[in-house]
C-alpha atoms as a PDB file:
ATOM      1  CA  UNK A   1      12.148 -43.098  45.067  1.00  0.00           C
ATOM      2  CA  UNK A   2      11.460 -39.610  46.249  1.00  0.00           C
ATOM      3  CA  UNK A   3      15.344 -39.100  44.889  1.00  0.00           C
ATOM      4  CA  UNK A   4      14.415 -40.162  41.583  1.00  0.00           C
ATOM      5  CA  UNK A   5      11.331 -37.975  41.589  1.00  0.00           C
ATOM      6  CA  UNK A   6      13.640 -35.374  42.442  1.00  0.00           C
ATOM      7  CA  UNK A   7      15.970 -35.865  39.289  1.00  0.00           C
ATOM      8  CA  UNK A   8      13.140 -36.195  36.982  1.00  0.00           C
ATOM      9  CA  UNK A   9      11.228 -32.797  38.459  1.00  0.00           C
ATOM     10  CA  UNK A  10      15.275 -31.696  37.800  1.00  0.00           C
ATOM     11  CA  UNK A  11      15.453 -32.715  34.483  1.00  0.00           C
ATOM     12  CA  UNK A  12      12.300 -31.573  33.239  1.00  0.00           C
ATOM     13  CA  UNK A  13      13.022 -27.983  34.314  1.00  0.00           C
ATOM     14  CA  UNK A  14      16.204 -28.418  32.501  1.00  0.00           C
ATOM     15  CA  UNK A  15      14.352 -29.336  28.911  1.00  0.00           C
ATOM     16  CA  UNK A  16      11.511 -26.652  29.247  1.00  0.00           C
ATOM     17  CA  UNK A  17      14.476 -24.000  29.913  1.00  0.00           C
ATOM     18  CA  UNK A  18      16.287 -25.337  26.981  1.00  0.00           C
ATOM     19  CA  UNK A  19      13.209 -25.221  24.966  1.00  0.00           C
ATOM     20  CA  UNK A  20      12.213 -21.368  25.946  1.00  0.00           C
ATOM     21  CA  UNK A  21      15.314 -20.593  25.409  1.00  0.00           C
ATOM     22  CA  UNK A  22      15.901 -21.919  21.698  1.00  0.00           C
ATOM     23  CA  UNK A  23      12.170 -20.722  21.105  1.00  0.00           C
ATOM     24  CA  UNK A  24      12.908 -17.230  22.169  1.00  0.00           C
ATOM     25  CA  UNK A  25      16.385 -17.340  20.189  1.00  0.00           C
ATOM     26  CA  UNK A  26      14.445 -17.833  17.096  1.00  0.00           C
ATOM     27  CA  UNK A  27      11.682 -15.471  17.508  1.00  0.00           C
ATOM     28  CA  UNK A  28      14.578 -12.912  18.211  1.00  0.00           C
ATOM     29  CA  UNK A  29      16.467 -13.604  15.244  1.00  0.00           C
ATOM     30  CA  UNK A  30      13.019 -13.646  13.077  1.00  0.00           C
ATOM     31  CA  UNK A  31      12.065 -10.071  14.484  1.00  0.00           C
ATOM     32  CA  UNK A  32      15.880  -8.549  13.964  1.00  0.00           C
ATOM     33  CA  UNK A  33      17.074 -10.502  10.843  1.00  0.00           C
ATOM     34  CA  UNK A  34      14.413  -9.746   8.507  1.00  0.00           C
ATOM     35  CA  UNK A  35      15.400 -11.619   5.028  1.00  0.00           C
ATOM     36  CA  UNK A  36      17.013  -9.351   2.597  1.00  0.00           C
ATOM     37  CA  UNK A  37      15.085  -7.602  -0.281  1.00  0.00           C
ATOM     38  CA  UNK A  38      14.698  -8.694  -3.866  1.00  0.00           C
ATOM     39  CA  UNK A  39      15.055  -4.457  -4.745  1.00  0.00           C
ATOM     40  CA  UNK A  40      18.168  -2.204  -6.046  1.00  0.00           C
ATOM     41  CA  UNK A  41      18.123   1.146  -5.943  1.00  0.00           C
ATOM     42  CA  UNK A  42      20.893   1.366  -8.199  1.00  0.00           C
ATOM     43  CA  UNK A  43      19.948  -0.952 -10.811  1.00  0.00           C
ATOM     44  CA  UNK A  44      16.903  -2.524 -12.983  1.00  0.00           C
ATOM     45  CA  UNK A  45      16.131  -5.949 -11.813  1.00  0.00           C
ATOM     46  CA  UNK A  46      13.754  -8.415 -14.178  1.00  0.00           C
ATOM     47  CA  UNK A  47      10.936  -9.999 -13.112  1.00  0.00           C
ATOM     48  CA  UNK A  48       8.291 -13.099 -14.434  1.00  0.00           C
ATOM     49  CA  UNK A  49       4.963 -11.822 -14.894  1.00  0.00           C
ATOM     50  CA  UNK A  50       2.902 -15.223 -13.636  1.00  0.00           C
ATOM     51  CA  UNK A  51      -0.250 -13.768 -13.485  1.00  0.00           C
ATOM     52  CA  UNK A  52      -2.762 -11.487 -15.293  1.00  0.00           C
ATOM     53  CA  UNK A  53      -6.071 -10.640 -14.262  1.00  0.00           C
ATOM     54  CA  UNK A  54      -8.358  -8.122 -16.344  1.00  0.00           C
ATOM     55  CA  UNK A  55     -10.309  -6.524 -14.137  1.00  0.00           C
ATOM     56  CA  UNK A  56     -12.221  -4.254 -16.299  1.00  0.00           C
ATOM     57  CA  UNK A  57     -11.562  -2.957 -19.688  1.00  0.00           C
ATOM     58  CA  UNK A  58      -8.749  -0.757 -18.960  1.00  0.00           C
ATOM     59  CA  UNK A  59      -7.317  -1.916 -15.477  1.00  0.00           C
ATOM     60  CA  UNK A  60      -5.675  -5.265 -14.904  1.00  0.00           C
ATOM     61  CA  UNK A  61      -3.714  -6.775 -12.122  1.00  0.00           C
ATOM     62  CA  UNK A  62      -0.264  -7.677 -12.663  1.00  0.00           C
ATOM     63  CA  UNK A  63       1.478 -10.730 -10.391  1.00  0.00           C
ATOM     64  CA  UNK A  64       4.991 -10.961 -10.496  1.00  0.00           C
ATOM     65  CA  UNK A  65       7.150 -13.540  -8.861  1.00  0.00           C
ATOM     66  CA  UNK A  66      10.037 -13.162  -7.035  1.00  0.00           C
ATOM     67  CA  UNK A  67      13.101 -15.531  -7.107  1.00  0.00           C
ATOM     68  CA  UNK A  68      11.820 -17.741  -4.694  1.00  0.00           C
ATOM     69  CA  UNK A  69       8.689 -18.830  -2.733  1.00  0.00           C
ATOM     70  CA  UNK A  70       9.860 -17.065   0.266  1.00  0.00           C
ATOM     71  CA  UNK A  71      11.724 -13.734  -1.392  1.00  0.00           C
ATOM     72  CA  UNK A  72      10.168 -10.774   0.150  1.00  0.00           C
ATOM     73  CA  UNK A  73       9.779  -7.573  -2.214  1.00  0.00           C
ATOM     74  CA  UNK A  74      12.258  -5.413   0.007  1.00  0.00           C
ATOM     75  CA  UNK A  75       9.614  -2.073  -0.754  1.00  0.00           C
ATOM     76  CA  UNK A  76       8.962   0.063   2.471  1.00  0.00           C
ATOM     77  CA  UNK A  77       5.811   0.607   3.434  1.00  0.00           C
ATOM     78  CA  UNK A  78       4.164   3.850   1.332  1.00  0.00           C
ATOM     79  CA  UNK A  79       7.006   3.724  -0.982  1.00  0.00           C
ATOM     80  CA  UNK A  80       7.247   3.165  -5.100  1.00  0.00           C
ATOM     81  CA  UNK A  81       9.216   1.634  -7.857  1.00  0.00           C
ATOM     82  CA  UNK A  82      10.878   2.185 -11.070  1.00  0.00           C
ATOM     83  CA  UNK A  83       9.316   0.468 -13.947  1.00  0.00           C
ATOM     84  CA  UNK A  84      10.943   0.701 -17.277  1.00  0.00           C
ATOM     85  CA  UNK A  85       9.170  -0.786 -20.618  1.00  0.00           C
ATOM     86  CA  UNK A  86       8.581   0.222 -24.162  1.00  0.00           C
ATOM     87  CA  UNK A  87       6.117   2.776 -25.896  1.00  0.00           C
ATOM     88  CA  UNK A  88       3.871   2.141 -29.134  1.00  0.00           C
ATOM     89  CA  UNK A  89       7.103   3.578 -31.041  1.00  0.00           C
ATOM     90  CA  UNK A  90       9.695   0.657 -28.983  1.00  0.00           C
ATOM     91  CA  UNK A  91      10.824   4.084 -26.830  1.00  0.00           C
ATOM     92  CA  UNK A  92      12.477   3.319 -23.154  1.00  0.00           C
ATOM     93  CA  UNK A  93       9.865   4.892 -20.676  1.00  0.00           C
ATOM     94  CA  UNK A  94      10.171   4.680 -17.108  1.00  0.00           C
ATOM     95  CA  UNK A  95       7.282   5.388 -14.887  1.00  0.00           C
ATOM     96  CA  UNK A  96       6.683   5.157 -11.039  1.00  0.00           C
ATOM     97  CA  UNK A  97       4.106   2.698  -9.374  1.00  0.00           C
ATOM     98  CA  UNK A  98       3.302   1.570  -6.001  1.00  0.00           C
ATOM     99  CA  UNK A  99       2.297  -2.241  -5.571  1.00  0.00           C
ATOM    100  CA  UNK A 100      -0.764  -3.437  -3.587  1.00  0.00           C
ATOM    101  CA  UNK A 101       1.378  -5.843  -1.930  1.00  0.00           C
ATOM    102  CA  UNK A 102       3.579  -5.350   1.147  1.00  0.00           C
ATOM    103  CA  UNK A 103       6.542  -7.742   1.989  1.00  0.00           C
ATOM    104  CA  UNK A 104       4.363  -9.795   4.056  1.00  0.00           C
ATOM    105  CA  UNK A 105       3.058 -11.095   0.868  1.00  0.00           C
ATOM    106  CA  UNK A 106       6.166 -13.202   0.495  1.00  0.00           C
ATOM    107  CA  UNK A 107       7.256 -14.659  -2.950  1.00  0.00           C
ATOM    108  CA  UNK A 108       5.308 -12.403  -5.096  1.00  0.00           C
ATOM    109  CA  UNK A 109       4.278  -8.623  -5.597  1.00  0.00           C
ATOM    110  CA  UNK A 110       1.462  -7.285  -7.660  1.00  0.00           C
ATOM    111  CA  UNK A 111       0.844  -3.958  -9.218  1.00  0.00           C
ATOM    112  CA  UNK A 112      -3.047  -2.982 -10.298  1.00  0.00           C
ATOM    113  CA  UNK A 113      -2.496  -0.950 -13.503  1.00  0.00           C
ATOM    114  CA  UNK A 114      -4.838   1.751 -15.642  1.00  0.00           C
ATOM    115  CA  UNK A 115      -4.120   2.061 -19.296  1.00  0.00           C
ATOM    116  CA  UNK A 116      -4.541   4.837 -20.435  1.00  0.00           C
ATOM    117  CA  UNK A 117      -5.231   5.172 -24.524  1.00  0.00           C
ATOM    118  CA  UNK A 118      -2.401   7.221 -24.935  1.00  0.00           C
ATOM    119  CA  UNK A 119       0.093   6.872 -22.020  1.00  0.00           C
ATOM    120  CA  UNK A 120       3.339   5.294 -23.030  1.00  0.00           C
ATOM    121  CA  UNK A 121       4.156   3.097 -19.883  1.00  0.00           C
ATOM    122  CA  UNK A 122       0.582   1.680 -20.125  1.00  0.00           C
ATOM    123  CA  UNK A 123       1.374   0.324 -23.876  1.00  0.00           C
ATOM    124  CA  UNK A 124       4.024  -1.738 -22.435  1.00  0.00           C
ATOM    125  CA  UNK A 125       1.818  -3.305 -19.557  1.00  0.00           C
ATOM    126  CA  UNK A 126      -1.378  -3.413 -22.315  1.00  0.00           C
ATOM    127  CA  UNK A 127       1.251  -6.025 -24.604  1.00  0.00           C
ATOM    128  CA  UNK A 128       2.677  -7.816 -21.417  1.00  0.00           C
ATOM    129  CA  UNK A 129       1.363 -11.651 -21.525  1.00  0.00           C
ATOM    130  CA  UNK A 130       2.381 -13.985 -18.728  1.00  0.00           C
ATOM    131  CA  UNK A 131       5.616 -15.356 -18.908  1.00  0.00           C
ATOM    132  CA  UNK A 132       6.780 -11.794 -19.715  1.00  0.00           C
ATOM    133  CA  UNK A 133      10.015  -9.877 -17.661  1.00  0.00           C
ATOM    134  CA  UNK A 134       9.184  -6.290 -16.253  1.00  0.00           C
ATOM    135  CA  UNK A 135      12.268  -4.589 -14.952  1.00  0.00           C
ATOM    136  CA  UNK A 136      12.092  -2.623 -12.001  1.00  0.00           C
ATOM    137  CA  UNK A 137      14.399  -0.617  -9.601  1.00  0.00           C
ATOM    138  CA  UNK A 138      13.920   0.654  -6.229  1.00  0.00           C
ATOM    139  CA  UNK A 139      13.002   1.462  -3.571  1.00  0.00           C
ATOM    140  CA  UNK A 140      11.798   5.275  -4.152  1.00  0.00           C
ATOM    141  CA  UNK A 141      10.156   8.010  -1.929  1.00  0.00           C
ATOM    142  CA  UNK A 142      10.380  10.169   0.816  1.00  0.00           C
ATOM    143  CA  UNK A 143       7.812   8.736   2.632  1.00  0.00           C
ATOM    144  CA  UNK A 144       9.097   7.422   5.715  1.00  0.00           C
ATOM    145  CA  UNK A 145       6.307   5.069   8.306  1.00  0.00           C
ATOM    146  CA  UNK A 146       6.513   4.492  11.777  1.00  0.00           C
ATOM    147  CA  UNK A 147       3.491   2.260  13.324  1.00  0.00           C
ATOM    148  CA  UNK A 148       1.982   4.907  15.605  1.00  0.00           C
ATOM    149  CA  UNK A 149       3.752   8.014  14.402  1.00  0.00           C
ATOM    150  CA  UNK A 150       0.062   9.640  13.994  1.00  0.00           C
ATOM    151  CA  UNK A 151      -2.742   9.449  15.775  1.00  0.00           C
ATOM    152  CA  UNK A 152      -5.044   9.429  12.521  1.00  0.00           C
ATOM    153  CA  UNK A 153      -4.220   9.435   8.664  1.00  0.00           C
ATOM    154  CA  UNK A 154      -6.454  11.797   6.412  1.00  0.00           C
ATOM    155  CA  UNK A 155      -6.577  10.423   2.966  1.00  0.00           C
ATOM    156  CA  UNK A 156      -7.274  12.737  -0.172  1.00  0.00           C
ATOM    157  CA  UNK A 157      -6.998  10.381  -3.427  1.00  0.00           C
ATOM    158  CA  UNK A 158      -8.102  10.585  -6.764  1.00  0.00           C
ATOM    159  CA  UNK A 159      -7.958   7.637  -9.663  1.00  0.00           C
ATOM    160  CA  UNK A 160      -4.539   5.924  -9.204  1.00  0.00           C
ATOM    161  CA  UNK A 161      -3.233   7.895  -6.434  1.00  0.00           C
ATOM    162  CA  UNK A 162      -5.047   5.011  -4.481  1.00  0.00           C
ATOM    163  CA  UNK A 163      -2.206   2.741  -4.923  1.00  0.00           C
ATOM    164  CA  UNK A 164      -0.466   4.407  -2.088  1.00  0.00           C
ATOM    165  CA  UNK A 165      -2.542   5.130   0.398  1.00  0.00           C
ATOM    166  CA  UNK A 166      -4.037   1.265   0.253  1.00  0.00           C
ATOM    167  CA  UNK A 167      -0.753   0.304   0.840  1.00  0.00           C
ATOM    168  CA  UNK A 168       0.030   2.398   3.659  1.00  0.00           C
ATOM    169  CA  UNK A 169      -3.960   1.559   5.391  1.00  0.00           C
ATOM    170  CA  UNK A 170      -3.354  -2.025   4.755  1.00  0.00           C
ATOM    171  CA  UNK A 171      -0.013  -2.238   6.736  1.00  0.00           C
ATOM    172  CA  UNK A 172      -1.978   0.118   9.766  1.00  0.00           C
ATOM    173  CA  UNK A 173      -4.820  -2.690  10.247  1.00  0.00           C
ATOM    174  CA  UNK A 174      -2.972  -5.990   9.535  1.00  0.00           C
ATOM    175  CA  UNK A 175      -0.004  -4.695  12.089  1.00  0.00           C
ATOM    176  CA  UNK A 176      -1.626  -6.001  15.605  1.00  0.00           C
ATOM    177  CA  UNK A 177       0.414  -3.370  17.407  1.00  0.00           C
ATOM    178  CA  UNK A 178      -0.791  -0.115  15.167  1.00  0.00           C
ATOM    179  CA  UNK A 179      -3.709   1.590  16.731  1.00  0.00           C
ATOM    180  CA  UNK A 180      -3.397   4.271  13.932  1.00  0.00           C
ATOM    181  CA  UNK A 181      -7.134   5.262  12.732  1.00  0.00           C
ATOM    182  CA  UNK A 182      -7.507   5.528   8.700  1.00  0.00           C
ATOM    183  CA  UNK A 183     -10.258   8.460   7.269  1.00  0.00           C
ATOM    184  CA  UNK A 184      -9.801   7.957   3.393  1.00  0.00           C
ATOM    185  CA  UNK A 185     -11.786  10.138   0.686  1.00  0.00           C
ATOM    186  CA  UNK A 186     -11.623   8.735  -2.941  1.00  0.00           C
ATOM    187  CA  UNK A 187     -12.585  10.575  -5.522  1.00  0.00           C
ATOM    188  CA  UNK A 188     -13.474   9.557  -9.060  1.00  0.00           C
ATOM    189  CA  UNK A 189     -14.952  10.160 -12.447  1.00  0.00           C
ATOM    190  CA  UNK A 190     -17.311   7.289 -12.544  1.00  0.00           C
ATOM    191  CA  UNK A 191     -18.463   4.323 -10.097  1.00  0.00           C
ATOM    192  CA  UNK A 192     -16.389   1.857 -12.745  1.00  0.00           C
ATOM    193  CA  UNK A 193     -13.030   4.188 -12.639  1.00  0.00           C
ATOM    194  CA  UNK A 194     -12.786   3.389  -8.965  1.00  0.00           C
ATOM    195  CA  UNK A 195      -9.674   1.000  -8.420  1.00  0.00           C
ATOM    196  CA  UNK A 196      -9.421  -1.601  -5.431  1.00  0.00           C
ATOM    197  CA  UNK A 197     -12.815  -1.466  -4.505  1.00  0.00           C
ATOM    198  CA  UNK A 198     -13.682  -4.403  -2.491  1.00  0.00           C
ATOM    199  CA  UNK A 199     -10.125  -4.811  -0.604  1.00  0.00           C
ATOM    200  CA  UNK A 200     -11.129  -0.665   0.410  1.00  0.00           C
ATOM    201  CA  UNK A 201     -14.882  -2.377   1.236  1.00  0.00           C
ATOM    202  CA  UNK A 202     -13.225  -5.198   2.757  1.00  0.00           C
ATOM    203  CA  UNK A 203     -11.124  -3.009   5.261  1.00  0.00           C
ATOM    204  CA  UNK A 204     -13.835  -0.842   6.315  1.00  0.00           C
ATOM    205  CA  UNK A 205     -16.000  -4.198   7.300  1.00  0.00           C
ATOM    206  CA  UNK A 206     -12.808  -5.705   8.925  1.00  0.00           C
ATOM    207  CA  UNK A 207     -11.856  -2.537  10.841  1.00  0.00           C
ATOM    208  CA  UNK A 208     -14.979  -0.573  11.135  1.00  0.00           C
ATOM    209  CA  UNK A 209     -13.823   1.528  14.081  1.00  0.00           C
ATOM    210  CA  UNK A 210     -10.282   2.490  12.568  1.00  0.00           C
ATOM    211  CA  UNK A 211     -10.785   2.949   9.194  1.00  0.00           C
ATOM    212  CA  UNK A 212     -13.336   4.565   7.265  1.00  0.00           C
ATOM    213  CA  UNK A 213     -13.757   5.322   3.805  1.00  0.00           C
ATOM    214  CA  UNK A 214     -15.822   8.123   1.505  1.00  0.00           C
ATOM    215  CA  UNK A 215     -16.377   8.009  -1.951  1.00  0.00           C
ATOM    216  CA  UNK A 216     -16.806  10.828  -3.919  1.00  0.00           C
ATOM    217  CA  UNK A 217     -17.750  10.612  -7.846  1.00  0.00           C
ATOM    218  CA  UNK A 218     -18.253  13.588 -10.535  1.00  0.00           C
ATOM    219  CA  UNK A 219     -20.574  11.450 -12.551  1.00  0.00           C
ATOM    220  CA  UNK A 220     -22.398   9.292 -10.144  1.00  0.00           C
ATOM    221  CA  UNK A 221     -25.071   6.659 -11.408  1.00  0.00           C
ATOM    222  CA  UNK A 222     -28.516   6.981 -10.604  1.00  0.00           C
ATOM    223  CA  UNK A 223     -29.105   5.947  -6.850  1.00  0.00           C
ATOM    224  CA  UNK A 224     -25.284   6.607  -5.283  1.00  0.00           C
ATOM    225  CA  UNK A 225     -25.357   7.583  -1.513  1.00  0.00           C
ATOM    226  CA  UNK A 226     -21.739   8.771  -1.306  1.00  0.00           C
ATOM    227  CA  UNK A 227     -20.297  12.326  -2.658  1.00  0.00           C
ATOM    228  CA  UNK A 228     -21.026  13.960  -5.705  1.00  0.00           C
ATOM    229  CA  UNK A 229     -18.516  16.384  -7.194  1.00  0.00           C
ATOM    230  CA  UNK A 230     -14.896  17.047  -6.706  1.00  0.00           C
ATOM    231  CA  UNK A 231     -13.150  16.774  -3.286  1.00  0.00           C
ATOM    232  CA  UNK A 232     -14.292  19.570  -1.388  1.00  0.00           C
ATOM    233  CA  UNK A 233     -13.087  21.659   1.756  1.00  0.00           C
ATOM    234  CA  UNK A 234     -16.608  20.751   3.676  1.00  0.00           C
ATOM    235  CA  UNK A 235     -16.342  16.503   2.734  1.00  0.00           C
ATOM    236  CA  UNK A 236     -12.387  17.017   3.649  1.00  0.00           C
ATOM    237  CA  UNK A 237     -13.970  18.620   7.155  1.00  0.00           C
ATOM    238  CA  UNK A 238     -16.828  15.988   7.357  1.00  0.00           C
ATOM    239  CA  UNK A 239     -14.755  12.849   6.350  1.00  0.00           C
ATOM    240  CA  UNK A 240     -10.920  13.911   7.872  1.00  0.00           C
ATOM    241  CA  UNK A 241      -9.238  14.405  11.090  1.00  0.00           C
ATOM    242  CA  UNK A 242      -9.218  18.144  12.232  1.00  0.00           C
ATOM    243  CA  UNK A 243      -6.201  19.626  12.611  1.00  0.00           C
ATOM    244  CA  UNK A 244      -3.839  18.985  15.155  1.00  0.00           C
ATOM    245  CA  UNK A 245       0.064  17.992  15.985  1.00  0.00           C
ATOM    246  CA  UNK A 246      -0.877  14.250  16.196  1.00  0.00           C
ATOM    247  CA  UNK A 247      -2.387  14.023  12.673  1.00  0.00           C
ATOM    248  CA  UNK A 248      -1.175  14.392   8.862  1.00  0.00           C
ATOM    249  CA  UNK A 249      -3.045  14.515   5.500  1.00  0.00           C
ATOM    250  CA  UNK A 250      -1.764  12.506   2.769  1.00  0.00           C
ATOM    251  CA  UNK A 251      -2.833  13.375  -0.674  1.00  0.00           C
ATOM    252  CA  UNK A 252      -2.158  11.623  -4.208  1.00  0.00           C
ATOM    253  CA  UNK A 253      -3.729  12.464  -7.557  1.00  0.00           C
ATOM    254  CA  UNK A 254      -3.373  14.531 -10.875  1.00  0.00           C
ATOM    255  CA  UNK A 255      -1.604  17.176 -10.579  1.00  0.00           C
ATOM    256  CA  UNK A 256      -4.919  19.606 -10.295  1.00  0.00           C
ATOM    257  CA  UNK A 257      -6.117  17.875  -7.554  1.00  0.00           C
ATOM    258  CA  UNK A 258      -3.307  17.902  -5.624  1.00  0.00           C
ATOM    259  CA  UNK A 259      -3.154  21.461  -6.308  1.00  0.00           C
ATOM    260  CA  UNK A 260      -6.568  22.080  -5.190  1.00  0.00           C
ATOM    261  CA  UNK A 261      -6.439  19.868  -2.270  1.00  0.00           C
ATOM    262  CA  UNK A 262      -3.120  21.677  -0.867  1.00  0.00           C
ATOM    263  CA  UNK A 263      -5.427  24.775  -1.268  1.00  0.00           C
ATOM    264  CA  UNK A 264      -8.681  23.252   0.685  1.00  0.00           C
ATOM    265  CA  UNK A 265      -6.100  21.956   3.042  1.00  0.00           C
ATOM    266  CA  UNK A 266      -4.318  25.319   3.863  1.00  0.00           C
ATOM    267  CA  UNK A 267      -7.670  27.266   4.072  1.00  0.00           C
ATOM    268  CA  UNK A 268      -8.341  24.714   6.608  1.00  0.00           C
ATOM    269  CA  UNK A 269      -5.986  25.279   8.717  1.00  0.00           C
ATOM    270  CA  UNK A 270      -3.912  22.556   7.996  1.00  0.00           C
ATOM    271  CA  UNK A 271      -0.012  22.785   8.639  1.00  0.00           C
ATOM    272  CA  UNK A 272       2.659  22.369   6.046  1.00  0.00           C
ATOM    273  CA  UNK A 273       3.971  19.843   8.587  1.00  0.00           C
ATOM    274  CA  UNK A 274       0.719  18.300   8.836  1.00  0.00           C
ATOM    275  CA  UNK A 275       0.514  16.872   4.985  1.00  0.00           C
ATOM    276  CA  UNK A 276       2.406  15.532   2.615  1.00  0.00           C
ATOM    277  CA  UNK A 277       2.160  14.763  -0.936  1.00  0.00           C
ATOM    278  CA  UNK A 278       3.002  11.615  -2.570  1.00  0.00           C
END
């Protein structure tokens, strides 16, 4: 009996071992053999749009599927794509945009758009309908991530230069291993030109101790508690990460704001090494 006991105690060993074993095998080749990219850098690639959502009268969200339910985008984290269309006069334009979406939104990637009255690109998404192709190439940028590679992130953006830096805070607080802290100033015209509100809302209440968020308006409505202006050098020392070899500033706006900003930023005392412009 106490032989028998012996060879089952034996065998039971055995099929946990095997088990670990297979379980660990997978888990390695999951973590090393990442699934290969729907994106070419070399060439335009089409894609369904299955999904519009107006979200007020000149912005709209844009979901486009990927070949299949598990595709991932193949877009590195803070980096753009290549979107080519038509103008109002049936022109080619190409114009750069950063999704909202990282590749652990498998099977899909979205893009939230502005359309502007008179910008070419923005004809071509005003006309899309679903069931429409948009072709797109990429990945672009020089932006290259690490998890950890900062202590803290400044954020300077202004209108549609959010794109990136939501990107770039969302992968930070979603990765369990990133202890990277987020201080993000937005700045825009008006409370209803501000894009991505409540997923910016909605990682400040997640993540209250790592990410923080200040918005600054030139034409605020009556009763706003947050900035009033333009992006100044005394909110960028309020609201941002002094300076130091274990932080960077990223900035992304029209081109006089980013201008202005890399001004504030060097009066400041900030580095060249320490920003970068996207």
């Amino acid at each position: 009996m106490a032989v028998l006991q012996s060879h089952r105690a034996e065998m039971l060993s055995i099929a946990v071992a095997v088990v670990a074993i297979g379980v660990g095998t997978a888990y390695y080749f999951y973590v090393t053999r990442k699934p290969k990219g729907c994106l070419d850098p070399e060439k335009f690639k089409e894609f369904k749009l299955v999904k519009r959502t107006q979200l007020s009268h000149n912005v709209a969200k844009f979901k486009f599927a990927l070949p299949t339910a598990t595709s991932v985008f193949g877009l590195p984290i803070g980096q753009h794509i290549s979107c080519r269309g038509r103008d109002s006069l049936n022109e080619e334009v190409i114009k750069a945009y950063t999704p909202t979406t990282l590749d652990t939104d498998v099977g899909y990637f979205e893009l939230v758009i502005k359309m502007y009255p008179q910008g070419r690109m923005s004809h071509h998404f005003r006309v899309m309908s679903e069931g429409d192709y948009l072709a797109v190439k990429g990945p672009k940028g020089r932006f290259k991530y690490q998890p950890n590679q900062v202590r803290a992130f400044g954020m300077l953006a202004g209108g549609t230069g959010i794109t990136p830096m939501f990107q770039v805070a969302r992968a930070i607080m979603e990765n369990p291993s990133d202890r990277t802290n987020v201080h993000l100033i937005y700045g825009n015209v008006t409370y209803e030109d501000i894009l991505l509100k409540e997923e910016l809302d909605n990682l400040a209440i997640n993540f209250p101790n790592r990410f923080n968020i200040y918005y600054v308006l030139n034409q605020p409505p009556e009763g706003w508690e947050g900035g009033v202006g333009f992006i100044s050098k005394e909110i960028i020392q309020t609201h941002c990460p002094a300076p130091a070899p274990d932080i960077k500033i990223l900035r992304c706006g029209p081109p006089p704001m980013n201008k202005a900003m890399a001004a504030n930023l060097d009066s400041l005392g900030y580095s060249s090494e320490m920003q970068f412009q996207f």
